[in-house]
C-alpha atoms as a PDB file:
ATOM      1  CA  UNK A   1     -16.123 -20.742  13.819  1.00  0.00           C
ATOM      2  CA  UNK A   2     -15.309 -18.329  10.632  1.00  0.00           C
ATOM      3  CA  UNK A   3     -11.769 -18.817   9.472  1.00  0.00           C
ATOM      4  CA  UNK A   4     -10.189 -14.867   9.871  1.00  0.00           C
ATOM      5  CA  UNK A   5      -7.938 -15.221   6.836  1.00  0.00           C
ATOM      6  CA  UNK A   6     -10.503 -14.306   3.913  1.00  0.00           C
ATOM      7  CA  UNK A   7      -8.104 -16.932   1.708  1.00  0.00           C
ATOM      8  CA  UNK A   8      -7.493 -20.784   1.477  1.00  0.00           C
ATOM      9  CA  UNK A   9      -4.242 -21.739   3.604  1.00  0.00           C
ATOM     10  CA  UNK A  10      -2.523 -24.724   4.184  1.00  0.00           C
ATOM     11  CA  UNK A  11      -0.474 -25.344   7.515  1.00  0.00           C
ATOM     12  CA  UNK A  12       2.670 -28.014   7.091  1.00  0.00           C
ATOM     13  CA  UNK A  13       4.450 -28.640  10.172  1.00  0.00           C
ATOM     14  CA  UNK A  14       8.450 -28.798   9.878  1.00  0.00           C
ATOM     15  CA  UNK A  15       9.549 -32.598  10.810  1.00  0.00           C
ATOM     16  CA  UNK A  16      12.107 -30.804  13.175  1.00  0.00           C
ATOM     17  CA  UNK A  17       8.856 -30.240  15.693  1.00  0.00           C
ATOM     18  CA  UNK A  18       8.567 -33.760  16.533  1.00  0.00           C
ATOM     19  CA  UNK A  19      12.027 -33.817  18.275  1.00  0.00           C
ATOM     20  CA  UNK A  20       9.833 -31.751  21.109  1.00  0.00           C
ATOM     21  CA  UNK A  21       7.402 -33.261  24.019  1.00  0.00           C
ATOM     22  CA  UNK A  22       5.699 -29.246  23.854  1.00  0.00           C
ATOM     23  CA  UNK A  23       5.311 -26.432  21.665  1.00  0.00           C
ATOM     24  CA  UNK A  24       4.419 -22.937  22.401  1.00  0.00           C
ATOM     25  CA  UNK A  25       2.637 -21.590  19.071  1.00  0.00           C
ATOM     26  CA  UNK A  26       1.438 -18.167  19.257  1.00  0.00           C
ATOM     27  CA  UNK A  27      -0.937 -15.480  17.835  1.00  0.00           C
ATOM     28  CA  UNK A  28       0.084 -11.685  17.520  1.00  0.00           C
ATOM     29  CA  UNK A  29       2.082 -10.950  20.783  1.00  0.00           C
ATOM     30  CA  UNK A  30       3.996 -13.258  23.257  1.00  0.00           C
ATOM     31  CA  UNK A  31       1.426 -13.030  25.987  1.00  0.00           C
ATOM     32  CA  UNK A  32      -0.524 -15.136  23.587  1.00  0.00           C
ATOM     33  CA  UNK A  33       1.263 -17.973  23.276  1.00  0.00           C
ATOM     34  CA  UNK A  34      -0.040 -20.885  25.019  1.00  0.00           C
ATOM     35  CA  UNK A  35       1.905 -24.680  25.692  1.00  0.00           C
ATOM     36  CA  UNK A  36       0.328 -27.901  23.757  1.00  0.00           C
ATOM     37  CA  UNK A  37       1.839 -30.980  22.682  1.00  0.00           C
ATOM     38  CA  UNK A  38       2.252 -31.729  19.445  1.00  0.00           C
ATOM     39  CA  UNK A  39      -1.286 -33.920  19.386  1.00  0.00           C
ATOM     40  CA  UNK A  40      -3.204 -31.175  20.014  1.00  0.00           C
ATOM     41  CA  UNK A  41      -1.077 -28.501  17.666  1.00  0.00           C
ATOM     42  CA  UNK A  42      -2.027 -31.204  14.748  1.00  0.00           C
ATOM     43  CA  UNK A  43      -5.850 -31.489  16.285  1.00  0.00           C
ATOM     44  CA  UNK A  44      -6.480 -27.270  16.783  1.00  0.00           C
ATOM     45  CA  UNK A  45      -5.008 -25.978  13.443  1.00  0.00           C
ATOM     46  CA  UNK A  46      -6.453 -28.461  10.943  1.00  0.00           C
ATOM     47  CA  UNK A  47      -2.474 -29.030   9.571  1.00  0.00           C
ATOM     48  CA  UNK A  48      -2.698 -30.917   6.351  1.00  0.00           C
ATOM     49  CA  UNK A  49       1.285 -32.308   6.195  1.00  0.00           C
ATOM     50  CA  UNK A  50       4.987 -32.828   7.416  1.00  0.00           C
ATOM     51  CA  UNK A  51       7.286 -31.456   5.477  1.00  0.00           C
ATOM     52  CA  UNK A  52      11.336 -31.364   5.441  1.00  0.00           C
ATOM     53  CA  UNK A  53      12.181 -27.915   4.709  1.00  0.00           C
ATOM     54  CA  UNK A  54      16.072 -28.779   4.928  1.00  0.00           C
ATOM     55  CA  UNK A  55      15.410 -31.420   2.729  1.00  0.00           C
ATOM     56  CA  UNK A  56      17.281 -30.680  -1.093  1.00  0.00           C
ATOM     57  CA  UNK A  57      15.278 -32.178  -4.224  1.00  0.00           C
END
């Protein structure tokens, strides 16, 4: 499958995700949100980290 961004990304997950069994991430409108654990968020979008946005330094 062609990415549909026409750049390079990189997805980082927020640490504060993990305190949740399930997730709802979506694409363009709420009717497409769909639930997955956090296994298969980390499997389907190819994430490369976890970061700490709240952390300072």
């Amino acid at each position: 499958m062609q990415d549909a961004l026409p750049y390079t990304k990189t997805t980082k997950f927020n640490e504060s995700l993990r305190a949740y069994d399930f997730v709802f991430p979506a694409a363009d409108n709420i009717n497409s949100a769909v639930k997955m654990t956090i296994a298969k968020l980390e499997q389907f979008s190819g994430f490369k980290a976890w970061v700490d946005v709240t952390k300072k330094g």
